[in-house]
C-alpha atoms as a PDB file:
ATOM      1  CA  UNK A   1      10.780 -74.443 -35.477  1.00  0.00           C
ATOM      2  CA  UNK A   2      10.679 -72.707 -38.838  1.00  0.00           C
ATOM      3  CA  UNK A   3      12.928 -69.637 -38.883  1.00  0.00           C
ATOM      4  CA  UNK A   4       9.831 -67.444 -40.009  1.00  0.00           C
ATOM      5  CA  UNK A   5       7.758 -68.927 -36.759  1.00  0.00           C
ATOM      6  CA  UNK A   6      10.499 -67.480 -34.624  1.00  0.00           C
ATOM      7  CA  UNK A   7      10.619 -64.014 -36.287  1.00  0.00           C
ATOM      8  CA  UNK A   8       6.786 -63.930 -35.940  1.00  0.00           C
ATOM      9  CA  UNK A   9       7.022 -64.829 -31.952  1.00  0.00           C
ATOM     10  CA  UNK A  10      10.180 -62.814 -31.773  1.00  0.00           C
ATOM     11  CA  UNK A  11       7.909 -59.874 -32.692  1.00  0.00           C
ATOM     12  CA  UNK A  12       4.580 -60.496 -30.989  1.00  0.00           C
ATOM     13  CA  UNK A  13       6.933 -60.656 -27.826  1.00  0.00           C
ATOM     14  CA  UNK A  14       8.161 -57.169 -28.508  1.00  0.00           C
ATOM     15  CA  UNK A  15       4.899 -55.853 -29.133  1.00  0.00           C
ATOM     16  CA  UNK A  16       3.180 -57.820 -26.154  1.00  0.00           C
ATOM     17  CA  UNK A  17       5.769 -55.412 -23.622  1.00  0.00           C
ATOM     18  CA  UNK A  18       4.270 -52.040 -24.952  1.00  0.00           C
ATOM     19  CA  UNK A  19       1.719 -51.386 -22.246  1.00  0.00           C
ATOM     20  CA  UNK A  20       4.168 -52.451 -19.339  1.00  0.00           C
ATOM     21  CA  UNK A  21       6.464 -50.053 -21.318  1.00  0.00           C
ATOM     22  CA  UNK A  22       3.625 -47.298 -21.344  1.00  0.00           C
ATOM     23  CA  UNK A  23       2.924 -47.503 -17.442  1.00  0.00           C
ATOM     24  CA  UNK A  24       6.308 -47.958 -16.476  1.00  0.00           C
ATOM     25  CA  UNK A  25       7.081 -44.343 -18.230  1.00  0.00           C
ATOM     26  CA  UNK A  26       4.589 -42.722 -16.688  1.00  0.00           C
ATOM     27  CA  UNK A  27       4.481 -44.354 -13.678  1.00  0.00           C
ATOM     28  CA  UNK A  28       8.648 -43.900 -13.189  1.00  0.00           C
ATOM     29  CA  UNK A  29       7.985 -40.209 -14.255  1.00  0.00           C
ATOM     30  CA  UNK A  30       5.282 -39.841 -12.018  1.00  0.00           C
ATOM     31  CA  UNK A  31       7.118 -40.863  -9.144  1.00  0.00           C
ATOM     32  CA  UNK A  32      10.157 -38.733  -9.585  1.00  0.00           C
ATOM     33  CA  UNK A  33       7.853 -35.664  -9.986  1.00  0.00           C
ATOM     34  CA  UNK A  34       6.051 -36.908  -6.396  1.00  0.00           C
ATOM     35  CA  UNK A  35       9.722 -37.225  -5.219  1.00  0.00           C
ATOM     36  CA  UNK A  36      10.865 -33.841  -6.603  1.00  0.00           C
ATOM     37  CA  UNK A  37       7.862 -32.167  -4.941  1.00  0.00           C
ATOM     38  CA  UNK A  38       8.875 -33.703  -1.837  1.00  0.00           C
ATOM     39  CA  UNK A  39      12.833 -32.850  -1.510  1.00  0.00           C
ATOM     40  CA  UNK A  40      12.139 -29.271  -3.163  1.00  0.00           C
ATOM     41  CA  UNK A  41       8.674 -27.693  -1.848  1.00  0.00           C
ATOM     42  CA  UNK A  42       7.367 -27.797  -5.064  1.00  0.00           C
ATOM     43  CA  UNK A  43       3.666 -28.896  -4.404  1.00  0.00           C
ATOM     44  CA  UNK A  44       2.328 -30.358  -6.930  1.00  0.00           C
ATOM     45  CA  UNK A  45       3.862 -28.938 -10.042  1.00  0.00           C
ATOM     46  CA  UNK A  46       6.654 -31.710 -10.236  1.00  0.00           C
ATOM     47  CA  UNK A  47       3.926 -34.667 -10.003  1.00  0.00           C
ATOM     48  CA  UNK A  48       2.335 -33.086 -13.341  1.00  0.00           C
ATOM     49  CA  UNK A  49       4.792 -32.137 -15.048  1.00  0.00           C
ATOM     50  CA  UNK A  50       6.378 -35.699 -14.468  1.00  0.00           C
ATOM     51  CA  UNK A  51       2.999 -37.591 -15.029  1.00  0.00           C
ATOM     52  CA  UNK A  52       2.238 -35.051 -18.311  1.00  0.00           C
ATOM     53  CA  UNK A  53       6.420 -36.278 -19.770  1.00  0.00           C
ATOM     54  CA  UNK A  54       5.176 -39.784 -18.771  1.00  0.00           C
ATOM     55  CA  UNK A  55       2.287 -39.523 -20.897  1.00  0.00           C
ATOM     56  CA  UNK A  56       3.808 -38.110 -23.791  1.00  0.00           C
ATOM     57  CA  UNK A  57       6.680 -40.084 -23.712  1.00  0.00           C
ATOM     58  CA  UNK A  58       4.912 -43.306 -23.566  1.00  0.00           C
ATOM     59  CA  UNK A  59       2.173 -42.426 -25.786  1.00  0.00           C
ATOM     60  CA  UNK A  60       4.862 -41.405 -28.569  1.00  0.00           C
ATOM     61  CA  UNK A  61       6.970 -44.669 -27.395  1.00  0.00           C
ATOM     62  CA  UNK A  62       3.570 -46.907 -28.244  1.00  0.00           C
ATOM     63  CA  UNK A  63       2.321 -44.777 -31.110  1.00  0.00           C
ATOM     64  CA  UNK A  64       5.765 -45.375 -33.049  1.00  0.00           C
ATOM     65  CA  UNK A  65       5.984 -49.134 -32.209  1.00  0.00           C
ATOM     66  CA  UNK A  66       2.817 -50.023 -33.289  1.00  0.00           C
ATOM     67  CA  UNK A  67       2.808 -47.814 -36.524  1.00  0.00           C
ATOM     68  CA  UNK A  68       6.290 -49.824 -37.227  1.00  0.00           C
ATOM     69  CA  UNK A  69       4.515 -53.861 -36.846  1.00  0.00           C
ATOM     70  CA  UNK A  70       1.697 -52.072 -38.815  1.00  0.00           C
ATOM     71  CA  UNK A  71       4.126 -51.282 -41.522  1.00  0.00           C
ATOM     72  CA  UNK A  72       6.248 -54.992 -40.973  1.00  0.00           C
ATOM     73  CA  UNK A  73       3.324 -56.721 -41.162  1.00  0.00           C
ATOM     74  CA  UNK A  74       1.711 -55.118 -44.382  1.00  0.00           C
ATOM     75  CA  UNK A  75       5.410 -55.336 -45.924  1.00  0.00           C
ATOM     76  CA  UNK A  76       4.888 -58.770 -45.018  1.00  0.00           C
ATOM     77  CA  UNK A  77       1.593 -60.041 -46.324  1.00  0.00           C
ATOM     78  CA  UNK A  78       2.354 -57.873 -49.339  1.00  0.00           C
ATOM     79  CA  UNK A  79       5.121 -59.670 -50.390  1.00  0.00           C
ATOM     80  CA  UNK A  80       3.455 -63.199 -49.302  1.00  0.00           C
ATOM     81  CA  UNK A  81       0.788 -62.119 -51.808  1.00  0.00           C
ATOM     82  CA  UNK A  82       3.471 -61.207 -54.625  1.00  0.00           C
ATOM     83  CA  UNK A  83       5.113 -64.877 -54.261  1.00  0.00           C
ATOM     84  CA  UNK A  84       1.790 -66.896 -55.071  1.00  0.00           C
ATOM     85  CA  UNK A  85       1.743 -67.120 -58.601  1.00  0.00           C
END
């Protein structure tokens, strides 16, 4: 396999985990809130504020991956496009 074929998959594999990454924040978050509203008495302000960090977090987490391909891959057709003569 040609070393540029494995950066390619190498990269779609990375970007293929950002929604599992997304739910897993807010889920994880989500559940810790639930779980600090349950040890503490804190009905229900844990469960939003951990579902609101979850959202954030994640959202930021798949905003700045995907804005970084975006860039890779422009970089990457750009300078495909500079080499034909």
């Amino acid at each position: 396999m040609p070393e540029d074929r494995r950066k390619a998959d190498t990269e779609w594999m990375k970007l293929s985990g950002l929604g599992i990454e997304l739910a897993a924040a807010v889920g994880g978050l989500t559940l810790a809130g639930w779980w600090w509203d349950r040890h503490f008495g804190t009905e229900p302000w844990g469960f939003w504020i951990g579902l609101s960090i979850g959202m954030v977090g994640g959202m930021y987490n798949l905003i700045r991956q995907g804005l970084a391909a975006g860039r890779n891959a422009t970089t990457k057709r750009n300078t495909k496009r500079d080499d034909q003569p």
